[in-house]
Protein backbone atom coordinates (compact mmCIF):
# COMPACT_ATOMS: atom_id res chain seq x y z
CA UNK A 1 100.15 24.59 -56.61
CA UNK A 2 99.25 21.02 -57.70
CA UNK A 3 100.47 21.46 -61.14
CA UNK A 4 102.62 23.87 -63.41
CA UNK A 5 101.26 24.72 -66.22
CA UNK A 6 103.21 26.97 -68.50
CA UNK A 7 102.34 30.66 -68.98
CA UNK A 8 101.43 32.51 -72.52
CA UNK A 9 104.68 34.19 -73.21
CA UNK A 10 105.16 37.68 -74.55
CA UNK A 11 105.41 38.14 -78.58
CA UNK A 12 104.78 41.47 -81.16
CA UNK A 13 101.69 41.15 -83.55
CA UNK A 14 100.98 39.42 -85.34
CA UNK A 15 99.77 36.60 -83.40
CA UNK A 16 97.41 33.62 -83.05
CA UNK A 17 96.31 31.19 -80.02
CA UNK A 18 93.72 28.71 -79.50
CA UNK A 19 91.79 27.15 -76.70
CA UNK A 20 89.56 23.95 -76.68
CA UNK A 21 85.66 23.59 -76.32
CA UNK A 22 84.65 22.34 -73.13
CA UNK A 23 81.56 19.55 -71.53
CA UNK A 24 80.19 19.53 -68.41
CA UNK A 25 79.38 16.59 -66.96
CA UNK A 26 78.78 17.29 -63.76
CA UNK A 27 77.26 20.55 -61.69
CA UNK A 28 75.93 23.10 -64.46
CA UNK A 29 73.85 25.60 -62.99
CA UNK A 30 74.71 24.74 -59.24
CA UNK A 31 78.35 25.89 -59.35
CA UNK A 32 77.21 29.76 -60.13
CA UNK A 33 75.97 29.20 -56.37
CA UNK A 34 78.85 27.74 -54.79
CA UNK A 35 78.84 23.53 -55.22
CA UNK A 36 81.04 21.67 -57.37
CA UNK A 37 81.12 20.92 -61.17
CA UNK A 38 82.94 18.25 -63.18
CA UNK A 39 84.24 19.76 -66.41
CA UNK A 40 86.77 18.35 -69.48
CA UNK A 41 88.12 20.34 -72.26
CA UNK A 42 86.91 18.91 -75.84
CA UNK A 43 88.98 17.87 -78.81
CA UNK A 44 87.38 20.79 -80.93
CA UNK A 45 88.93 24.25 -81.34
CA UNK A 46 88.76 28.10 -81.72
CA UNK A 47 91.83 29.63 -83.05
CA UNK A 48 91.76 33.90 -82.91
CA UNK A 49 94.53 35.81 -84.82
CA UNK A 50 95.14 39.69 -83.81
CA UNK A 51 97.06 41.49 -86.50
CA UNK A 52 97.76 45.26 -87.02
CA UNK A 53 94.65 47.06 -88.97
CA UNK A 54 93.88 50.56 -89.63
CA UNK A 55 90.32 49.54 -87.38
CA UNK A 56 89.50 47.30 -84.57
CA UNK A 57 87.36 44.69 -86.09
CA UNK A 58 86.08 41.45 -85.59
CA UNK A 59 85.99 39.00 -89.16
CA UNK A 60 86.07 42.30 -90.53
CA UNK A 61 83.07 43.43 -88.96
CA UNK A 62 84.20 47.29 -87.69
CA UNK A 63 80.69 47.56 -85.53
CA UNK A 64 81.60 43.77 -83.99
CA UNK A 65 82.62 45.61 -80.46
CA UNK A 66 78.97 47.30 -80.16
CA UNK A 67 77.58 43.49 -81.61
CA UNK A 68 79.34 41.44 -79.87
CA UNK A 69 79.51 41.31 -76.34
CA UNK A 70 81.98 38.80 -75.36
CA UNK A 71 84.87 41.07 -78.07
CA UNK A 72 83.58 44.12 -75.94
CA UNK A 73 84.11 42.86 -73.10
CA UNK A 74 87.53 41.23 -74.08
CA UNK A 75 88.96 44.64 -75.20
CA UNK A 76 88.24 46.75 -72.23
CA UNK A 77 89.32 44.23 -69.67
CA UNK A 78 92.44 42.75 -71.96
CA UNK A 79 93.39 45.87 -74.54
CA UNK A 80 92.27 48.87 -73.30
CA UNK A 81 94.08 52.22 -74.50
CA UNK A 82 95.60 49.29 -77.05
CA UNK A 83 96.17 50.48 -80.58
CA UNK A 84 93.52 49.51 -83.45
CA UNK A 85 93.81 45.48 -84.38
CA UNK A 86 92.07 43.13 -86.97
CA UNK A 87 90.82 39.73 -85.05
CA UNK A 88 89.91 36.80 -87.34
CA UNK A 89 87.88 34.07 -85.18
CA UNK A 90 87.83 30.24 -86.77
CA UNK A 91 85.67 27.87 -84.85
CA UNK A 92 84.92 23.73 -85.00
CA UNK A 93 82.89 24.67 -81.64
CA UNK A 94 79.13 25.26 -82.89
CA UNK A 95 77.42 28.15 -81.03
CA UNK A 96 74.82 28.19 -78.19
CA UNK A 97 75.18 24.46 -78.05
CA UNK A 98 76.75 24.08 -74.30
CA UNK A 99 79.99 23.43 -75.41
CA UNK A 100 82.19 26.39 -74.49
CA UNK A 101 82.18 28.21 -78.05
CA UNK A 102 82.24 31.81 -75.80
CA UNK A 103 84.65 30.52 -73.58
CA UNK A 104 87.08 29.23 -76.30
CA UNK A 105 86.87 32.16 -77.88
CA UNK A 106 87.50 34.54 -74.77
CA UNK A 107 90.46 32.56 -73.61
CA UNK A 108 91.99 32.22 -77.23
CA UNK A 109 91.53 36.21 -78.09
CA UNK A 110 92.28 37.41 -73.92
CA UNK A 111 95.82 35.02 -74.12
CA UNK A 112 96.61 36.81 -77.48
CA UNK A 113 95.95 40.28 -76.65
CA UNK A 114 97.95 39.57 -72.73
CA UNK A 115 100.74 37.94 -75.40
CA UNK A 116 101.03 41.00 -77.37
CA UNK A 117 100.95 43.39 -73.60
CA UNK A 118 104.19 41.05 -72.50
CA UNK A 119 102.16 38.15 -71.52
CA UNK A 120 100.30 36.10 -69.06
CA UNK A 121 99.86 33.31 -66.42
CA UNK A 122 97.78 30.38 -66.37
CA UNK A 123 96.23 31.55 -63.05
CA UNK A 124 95.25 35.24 -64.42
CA UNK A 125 94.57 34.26 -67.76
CA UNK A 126 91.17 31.85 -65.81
CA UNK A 127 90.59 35.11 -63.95
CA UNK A 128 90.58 37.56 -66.69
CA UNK A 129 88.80 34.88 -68.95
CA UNK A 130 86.09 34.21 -66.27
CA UNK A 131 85.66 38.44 -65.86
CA UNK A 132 85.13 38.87 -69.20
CA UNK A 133 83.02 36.25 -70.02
CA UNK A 134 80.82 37.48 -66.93
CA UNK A 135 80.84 41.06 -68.63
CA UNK A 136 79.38 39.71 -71.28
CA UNK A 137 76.64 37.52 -69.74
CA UNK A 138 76.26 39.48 -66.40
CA UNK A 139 75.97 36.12 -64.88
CA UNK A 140 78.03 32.68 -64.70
CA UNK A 141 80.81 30.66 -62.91
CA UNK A 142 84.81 30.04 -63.63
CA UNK A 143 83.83 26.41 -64.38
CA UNK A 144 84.33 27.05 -68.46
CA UNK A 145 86.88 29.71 -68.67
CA UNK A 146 89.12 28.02 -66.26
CA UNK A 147 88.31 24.42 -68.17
CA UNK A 148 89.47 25.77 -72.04
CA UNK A 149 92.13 27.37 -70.27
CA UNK A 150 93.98 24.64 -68.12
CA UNK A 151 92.55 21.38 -70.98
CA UNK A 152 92.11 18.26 -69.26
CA UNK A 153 89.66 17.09 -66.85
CA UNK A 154 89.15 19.93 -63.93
CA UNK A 155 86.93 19.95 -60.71
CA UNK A 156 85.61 23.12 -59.77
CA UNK A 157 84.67 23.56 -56.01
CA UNK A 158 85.71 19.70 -55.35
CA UNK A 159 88.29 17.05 -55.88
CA UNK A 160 91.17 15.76 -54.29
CA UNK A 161 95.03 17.47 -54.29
CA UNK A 162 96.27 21.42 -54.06
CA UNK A 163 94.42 23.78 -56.52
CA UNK A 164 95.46 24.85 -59.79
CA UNK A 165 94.45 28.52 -58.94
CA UNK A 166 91.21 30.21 -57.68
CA UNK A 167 88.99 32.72 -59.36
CA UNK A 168 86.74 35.28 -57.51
CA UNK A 169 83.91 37.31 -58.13
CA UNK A 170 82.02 39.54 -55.70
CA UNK A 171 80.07 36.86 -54.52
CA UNK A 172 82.07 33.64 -55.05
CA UNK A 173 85.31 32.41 -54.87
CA UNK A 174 85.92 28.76 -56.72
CA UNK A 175 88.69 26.67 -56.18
CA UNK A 176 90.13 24.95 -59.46
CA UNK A 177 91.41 21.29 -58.67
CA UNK A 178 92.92 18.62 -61.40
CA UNK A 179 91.14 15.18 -61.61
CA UNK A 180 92.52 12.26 -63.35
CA UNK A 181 91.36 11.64 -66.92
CA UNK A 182 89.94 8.18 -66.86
CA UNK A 183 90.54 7.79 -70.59
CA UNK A 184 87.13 7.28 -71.91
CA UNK A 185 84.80 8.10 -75.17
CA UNK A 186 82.29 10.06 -74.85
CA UNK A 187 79.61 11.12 -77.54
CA UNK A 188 77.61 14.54 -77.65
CA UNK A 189 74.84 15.57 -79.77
CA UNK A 190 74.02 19.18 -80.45
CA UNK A 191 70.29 19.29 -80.46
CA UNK A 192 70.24 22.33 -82.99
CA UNK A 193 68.44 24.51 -80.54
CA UNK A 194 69.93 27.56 -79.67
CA UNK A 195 70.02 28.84 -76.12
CA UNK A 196 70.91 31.93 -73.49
CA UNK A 197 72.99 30.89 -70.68
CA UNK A 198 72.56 34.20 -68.90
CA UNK A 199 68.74 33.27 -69.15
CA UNK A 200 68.70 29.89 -68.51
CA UNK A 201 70.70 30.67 -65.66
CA UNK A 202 68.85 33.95 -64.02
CA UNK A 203 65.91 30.93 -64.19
CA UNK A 204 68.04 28.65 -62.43
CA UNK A 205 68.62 30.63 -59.74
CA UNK A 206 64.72 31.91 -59.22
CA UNK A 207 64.15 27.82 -58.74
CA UNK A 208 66.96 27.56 -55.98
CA UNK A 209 65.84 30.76 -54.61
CA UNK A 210 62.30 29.24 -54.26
CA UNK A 211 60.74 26.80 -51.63
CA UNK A 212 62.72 23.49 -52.12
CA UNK A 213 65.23 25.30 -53.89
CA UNK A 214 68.20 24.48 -51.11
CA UNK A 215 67.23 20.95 -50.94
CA UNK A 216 67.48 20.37 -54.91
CA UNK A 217 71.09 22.86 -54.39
CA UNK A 218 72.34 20.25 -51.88
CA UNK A 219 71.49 16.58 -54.25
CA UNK A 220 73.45 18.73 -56.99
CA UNK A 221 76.37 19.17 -54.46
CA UNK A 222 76.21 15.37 -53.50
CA UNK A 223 75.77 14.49 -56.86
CA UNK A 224 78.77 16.52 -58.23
CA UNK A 225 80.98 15.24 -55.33
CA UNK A 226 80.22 11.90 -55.77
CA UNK A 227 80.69 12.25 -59.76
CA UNK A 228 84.32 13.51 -59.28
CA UNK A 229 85.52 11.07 -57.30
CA UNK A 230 83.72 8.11 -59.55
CA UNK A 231 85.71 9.94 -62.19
CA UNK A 232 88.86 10.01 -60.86
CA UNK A 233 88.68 6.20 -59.61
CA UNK A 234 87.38 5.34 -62.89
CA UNK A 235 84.14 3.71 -61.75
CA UNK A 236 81.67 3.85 -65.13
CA UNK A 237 78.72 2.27 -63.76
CA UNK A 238 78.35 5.16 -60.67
CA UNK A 239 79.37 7.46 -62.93
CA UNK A 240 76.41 6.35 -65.28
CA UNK A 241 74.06 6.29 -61.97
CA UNK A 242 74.96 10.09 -61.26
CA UNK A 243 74.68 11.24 -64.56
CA UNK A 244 71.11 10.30 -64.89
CA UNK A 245 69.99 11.35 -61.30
CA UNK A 246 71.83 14.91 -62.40
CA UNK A 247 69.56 14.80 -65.41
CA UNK A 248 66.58 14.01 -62.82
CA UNK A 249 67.96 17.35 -61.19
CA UNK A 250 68.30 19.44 -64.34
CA UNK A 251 64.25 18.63 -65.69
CA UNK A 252 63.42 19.30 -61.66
CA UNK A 253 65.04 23.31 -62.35
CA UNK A 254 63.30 23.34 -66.17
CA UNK A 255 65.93 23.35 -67.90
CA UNK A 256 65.01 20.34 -70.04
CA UNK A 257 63.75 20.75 -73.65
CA UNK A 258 61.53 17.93 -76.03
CA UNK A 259 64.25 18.11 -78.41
CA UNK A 260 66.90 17.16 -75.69
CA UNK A 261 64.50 14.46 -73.92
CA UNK A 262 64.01 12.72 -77.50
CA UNK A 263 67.65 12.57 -78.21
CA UNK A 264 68.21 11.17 -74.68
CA UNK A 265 65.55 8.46 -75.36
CA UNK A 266 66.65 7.59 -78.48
CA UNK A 267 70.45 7.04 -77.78
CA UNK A 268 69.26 5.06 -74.49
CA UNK A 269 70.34 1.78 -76.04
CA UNK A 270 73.89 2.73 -77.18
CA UNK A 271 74.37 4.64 -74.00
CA UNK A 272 74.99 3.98 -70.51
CA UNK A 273 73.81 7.29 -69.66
CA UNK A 274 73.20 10.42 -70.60
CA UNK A 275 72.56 14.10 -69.77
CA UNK A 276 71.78 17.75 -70.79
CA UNK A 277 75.21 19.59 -71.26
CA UNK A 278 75.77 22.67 -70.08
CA UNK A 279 72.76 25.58 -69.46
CA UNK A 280 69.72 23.65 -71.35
CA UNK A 281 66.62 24.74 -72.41
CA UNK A 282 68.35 23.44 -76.04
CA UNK A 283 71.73 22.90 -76.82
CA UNK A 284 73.63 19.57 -76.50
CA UNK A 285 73.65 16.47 -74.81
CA UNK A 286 76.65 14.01 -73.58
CA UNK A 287 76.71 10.68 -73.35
CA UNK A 288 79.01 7.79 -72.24
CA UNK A 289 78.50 5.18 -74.46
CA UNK A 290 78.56 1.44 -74.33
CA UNK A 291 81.70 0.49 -74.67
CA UNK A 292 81.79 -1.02 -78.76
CA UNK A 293 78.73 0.50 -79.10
CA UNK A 294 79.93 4.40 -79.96
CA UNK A 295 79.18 4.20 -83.58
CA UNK A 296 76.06 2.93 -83.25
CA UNK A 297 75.44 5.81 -80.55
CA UNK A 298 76.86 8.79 -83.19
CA UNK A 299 74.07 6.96 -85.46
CA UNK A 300 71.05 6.89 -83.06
CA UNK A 301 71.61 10.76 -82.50
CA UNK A 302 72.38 11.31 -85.94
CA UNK A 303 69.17 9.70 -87.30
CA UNK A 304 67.05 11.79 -84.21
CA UNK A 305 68.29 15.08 -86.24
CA UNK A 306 71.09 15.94 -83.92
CA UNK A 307 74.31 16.55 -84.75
CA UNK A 308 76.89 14.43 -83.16
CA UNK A 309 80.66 14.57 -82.28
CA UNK A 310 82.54 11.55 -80.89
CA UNK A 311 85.16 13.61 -78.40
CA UNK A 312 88.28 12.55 -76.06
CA UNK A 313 89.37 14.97 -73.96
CA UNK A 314 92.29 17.19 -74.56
CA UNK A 315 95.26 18.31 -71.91
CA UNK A 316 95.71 21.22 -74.38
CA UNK A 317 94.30 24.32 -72.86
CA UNK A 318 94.44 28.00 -74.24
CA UNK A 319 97.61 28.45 -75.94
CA UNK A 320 99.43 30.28 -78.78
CA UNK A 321 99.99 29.22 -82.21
CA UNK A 322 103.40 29.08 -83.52
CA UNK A 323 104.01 29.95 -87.37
C-alpha cells in the first residue's frame, strides 16, 4: 500500500465518530461503469453517537430502521445479532445535495458500530461502507464511501502510485489511489433541489446503454484521466477546460436541471469553471473560483437563491471522537 492510514480502534459504548462530506469533481455517473472519478473530502461533518438504549433507534425515532434505509442497511451488515443501541446523527452536510450526506453518515455510524465489535481497518471500513450504502440505494460506486473514509483528495479507477485499497462488488472492482491536494478554494452552491441518486443513476446507465452511449462512456474516461493528473500537477486552467467539457457530458446524459444551469451562468464571472456535483437532476454545483474573486463568487450564488459553502479539503476521513 501507498499509504497507512490508521485503523478505528476497538472501544465499549458509548461512542462517537465522524466522517467528512465529500465533492466530486470529476467522473460522477461513469465510475458506477468502470472509468475513473476525481473525488475530495469536504470541510463539513456528520458526527453519529451509539449509546446503550432499551430500543434501537435513530434521533429517537424507534421505526427509523423500517424508514431509513441507509440505518437498515448499516445494522444488518455492521451490528447484526448486536444488542439494542440509541444513535444520535448531527449533520453540517445538507441532504440530497451531492455532497456525501449518506456517505458521511454510513462511514461515521459503520466505524462506530465495527469500534464497539473490536474494531476496524481503513481498507474494510471503504468496503463495508460502500456495501451498505449500495443496500440502501441498490445502485452506486465506492467513489464516496471510500472518499469520507480515507479524507483528502482520492482517484478512483485512475491516478498515479500503489492503491490505498480496492472495493468490489459483483460487477466491479475499483481501485482507490491518493492524488496530491493542490491546495485550492473551491466554492459549491446547493441548488435547494432535492434529488435520487439511485434514480438519477438507473437513468444514467439507460443513456450509456443506448446508441452513442460507449462513445459519451469513453470522453468521461478521458476526461476523468486527464482531470487527475491536471490535479495532481496543479494545472488550473486544464483543470477549468475539463470541468466544463464534463459539464458538456453531464447535460449530454440529462442530468442537468434549470436551477443548476442558472446558478452556473450566474457565477460564470467569479468562476473559472464550474460543474454539476455529484448525481444531478438538482442538488449542488462546484466551482473553482477566480483566484480573489471567491467572495464575490459565494455572493453571485447566494443572490441566484442557492446556498453556498466556501470548502478546502480535509485529510480527515471517518474517525472516532474522543471525549
Amino acid at each position: 500500500m501507498s499509504e497507512e492510514l490508521p485503523s478505528i480502534p476497538g472501544r465499549g459504548l458509548p461512542v462517537s465518530a465522524r466522517a467528512p462530506g465529500k465533492c466530486i469533481v470529476f467522473g460522477e455517473h461513469a465510475v458506477v461503469h468502470g472509468a475513473p472519478e476525481l473525488v475530495f473530502a469536504v470541510d463539513l461533518m456528520t458526527q453519529v453517537f451509539v449509546t446503550a438504549g432499551s430500543a434501537t433507534r435513530l434521533n429517537a425515532d424507534s421505526e427509523a430502521s423500517l424508514r431509513n434505509a441507509y440505518f437498515r442497511s448499516a445494522l444488518d451488515l455492521a451490528w447484526k445479532d448486536g444488542p439494542t443501541v440509541e444513535v444520535r446523527a448531527v449533520s453540517r452536510i445538507p441532504k440530497a445535495a451531492g455532497l456525501g450526506s449518506s456517505a458521511a453518515f454510513v462511514a461515521g455510524l459503520v466505524a462506530a458500530l465495527s469500534s464497539v465489535t473490536g474494531g476496524i481497518d481503513r481498507p474494510t471500513l471503504a468496503q463495508r461502507s460502500f456495501e451498505v450504502e449500495r443496500g440502501a440505494q441498490g445502485v452506486g460506486s465506492p467513489g464516496d464511501t471510500s472518499t469520507v473514509v480515507a479524507g483528502g483528495f482520492v482517484a478512483i479507477n485512475g491516478g498515479p502510485g500503489e492503491p490505498l485499497w480496492s472495493v468490489r462488488s459483483p460487477e466491479h472492482r475499483w481501485e482507490v489511489r491518493r492524488v496530491s491536494d493542490p491546495g485550492w478554494v473551491w466554492v459549491i452552491a446547493y441548488s435547494g433541489v432535492p434529488r435520487s441518486t439511485a434514480d438519477a443513476v438507473r437513468a444514467v446507465g439507460a443513456r450509456l446503454a443506448a446508441p452513442g452511449g460507449p462513445e459519451i462512456l469513453e470522453e468521461f474516461r478521458r476526461v476523468a484521466t486527464e482531470g487527475i493528473e491536471a490535479v495532481g500537477r496543479g494545472d488550473r486552467s486544464t483543470v477549468a477546460e475539463l470541468l466544463r467539457r464534463n459539464q458538456e457530458l453531464l447535460r449530454e446524459v440529462g442530468v442537468s436541471h434549470p436551477r443548476l444551469e442558472a446558478l452556473i451562468e450566474a457565477g460564470a464571472p467569479a468562476a473559472e469553471a464550474s460543474k454539476i456535483t455529484g448525481a444531478g437532476a438538482g442538488g449542488s454545483v462546484v466551482a473553482l473560483p477566480v483566484p480573489g474573486k471567491e467572495t464575490e463568487l459565494v455572493r453571485r450564488f447566494a443572490r441566484a437563491g442557492a446556498l453556498p459553502f466556501v470548502v478546502r479539503p480535509t485529510s480527515h476521513g471517518a474517525s472516532l471522537v474522543d471525549d
